[in-house]
Protein backbone atom coordinates (compact mmCIF):
# COMPACT_ATOMS: atom_id res chain seq x y z
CA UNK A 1 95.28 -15.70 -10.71
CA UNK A 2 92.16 -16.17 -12.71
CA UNK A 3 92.67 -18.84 -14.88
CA UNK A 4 92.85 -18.58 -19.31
CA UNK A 5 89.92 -19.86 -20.96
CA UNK A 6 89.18 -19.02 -24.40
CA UNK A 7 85.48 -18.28 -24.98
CA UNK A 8 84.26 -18.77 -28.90
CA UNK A 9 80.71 -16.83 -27.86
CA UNK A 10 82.29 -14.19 -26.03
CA UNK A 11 85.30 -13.67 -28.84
CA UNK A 12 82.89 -12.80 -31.60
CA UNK A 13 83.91 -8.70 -31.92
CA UNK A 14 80.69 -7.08 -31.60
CA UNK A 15 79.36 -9.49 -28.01
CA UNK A 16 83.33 -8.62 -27.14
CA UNK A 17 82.77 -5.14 -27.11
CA UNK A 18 79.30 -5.85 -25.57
CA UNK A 19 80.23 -7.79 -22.87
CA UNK A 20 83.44 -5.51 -22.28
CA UNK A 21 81.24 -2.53 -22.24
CA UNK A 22 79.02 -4.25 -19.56
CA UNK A 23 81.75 -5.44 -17.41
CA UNK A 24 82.86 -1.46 -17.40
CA UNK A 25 79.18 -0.80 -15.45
CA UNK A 26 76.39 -2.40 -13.16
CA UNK A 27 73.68 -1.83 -15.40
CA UNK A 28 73.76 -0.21 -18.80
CA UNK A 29 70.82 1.11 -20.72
CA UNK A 30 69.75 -0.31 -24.03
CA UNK A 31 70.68 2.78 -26.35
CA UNK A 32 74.11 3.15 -24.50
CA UNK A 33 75.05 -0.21 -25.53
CA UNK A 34 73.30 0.22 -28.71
CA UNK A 35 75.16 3.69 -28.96
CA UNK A 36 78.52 2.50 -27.82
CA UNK A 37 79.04 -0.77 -30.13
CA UNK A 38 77.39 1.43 -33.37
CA UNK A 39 74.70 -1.53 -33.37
CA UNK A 40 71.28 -1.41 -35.24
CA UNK A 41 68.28 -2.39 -32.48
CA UNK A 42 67.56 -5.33 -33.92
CA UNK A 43 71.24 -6.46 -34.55
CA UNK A 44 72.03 -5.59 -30.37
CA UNK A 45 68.52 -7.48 -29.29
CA UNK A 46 70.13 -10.59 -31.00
CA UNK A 47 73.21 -10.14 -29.32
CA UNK A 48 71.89 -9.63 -25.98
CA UNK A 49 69.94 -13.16 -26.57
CA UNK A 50 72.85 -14.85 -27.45
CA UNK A 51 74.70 -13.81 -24.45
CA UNK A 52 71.63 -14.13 -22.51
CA UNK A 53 70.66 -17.76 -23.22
CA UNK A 54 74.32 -18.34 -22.89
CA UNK A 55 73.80 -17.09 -18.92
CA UNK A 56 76.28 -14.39 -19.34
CA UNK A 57 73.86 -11.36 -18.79
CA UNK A 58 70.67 -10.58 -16.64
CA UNK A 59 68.10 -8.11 -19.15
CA UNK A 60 65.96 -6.10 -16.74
CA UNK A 61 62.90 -4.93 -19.20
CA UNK A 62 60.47 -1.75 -17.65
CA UNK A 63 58.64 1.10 -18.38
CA UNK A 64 59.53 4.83 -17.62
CA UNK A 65 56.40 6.17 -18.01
CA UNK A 66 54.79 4.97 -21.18
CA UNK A 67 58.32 4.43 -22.61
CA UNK A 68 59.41 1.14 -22.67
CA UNK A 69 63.58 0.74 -21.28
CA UNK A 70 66.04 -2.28 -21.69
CA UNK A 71 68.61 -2.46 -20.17
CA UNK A 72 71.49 -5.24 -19.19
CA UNK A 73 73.86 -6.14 -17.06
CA UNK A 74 76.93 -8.79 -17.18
CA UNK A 75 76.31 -10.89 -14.19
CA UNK A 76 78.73 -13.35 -12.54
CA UNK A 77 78.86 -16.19 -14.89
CA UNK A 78 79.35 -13.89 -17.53
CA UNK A 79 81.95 -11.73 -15.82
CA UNK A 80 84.21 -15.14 -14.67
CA UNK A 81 83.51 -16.15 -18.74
CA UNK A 82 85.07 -12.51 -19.76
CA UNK A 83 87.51 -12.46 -17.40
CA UNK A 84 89.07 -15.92 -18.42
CA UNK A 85 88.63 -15.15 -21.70
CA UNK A 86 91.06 -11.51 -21.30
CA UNK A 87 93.17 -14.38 -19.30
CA UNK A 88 93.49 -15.98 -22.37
CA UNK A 89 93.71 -13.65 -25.02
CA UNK A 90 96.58 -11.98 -23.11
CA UNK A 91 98.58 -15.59 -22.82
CA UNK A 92 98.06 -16.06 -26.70
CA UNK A 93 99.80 -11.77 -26.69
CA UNK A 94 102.45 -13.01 -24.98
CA UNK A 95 103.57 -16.22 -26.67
CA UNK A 96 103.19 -14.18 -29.92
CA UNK A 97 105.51 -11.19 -28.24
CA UNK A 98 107.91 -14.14 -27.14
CA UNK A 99 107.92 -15.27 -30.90
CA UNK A 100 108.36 -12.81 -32.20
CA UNK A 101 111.62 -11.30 -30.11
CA UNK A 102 112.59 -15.12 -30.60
CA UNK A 103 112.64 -14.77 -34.23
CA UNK A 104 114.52 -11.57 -34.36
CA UNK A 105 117.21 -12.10 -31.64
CA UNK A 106 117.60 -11.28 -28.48
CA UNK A 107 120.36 -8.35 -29.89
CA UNK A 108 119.01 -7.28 -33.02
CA UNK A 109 117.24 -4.81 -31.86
CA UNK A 110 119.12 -2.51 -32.92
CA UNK A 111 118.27 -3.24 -36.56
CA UNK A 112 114.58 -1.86 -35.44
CA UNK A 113 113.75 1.57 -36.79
């Protein structure tokens, strides 16, 4: 079971999607990302600091042929970090689910249209 641990730098929607994206793939290439989260350049380049510097992702810069390529990969700290995270976002689901049948009662279903 991997353990819940809520992660304030991973939570932040647009690294969520990044890092989500990136745990979906070994490497992903800089417009993909860019692409797939609807991101400026600039706005993904600071996002793939952040998570970075945090140690969450491994940025592999070259050239194919004079054209310079990004691209980035979530590595093991940073797929443990989103992993716990998930863990912990689906515990804080299912107290809210257990709420909220709580609040109804446990026959008044019925009532639900």
């Amino acid at each position: 079971m991997i353990p819940a641990r809520f992660d304030e730098l991973i939570h932040a929607p647009t690294r969520l999607s990044i890092v989500a994206l990136l745990a979906a793939t070994e490497w992903a290439d800089f417009k993909f990302i860019r692409d797939s989260a609807g991101l400026t350049d600039s706005a993904l380049s600071k996002q793939l600091t952040t998570l970075e510097e945090a140690g969450y992702i491994d940025v592999r810069k070259g050239f194919v042929g004079k054209r310079p390529r990004t691209s980035a990969r979530l590595n093991t700290i940073g797929r443990a970090a989103f992993e716990q995270h998930v863990a912990a976002l689906q515990e804080i689901v299912a107290k809210a689910g257990a709420s909220v049948v709580d609040a109804r009662g446990a026959g008044d279903n019925a009532d639900v249209k």
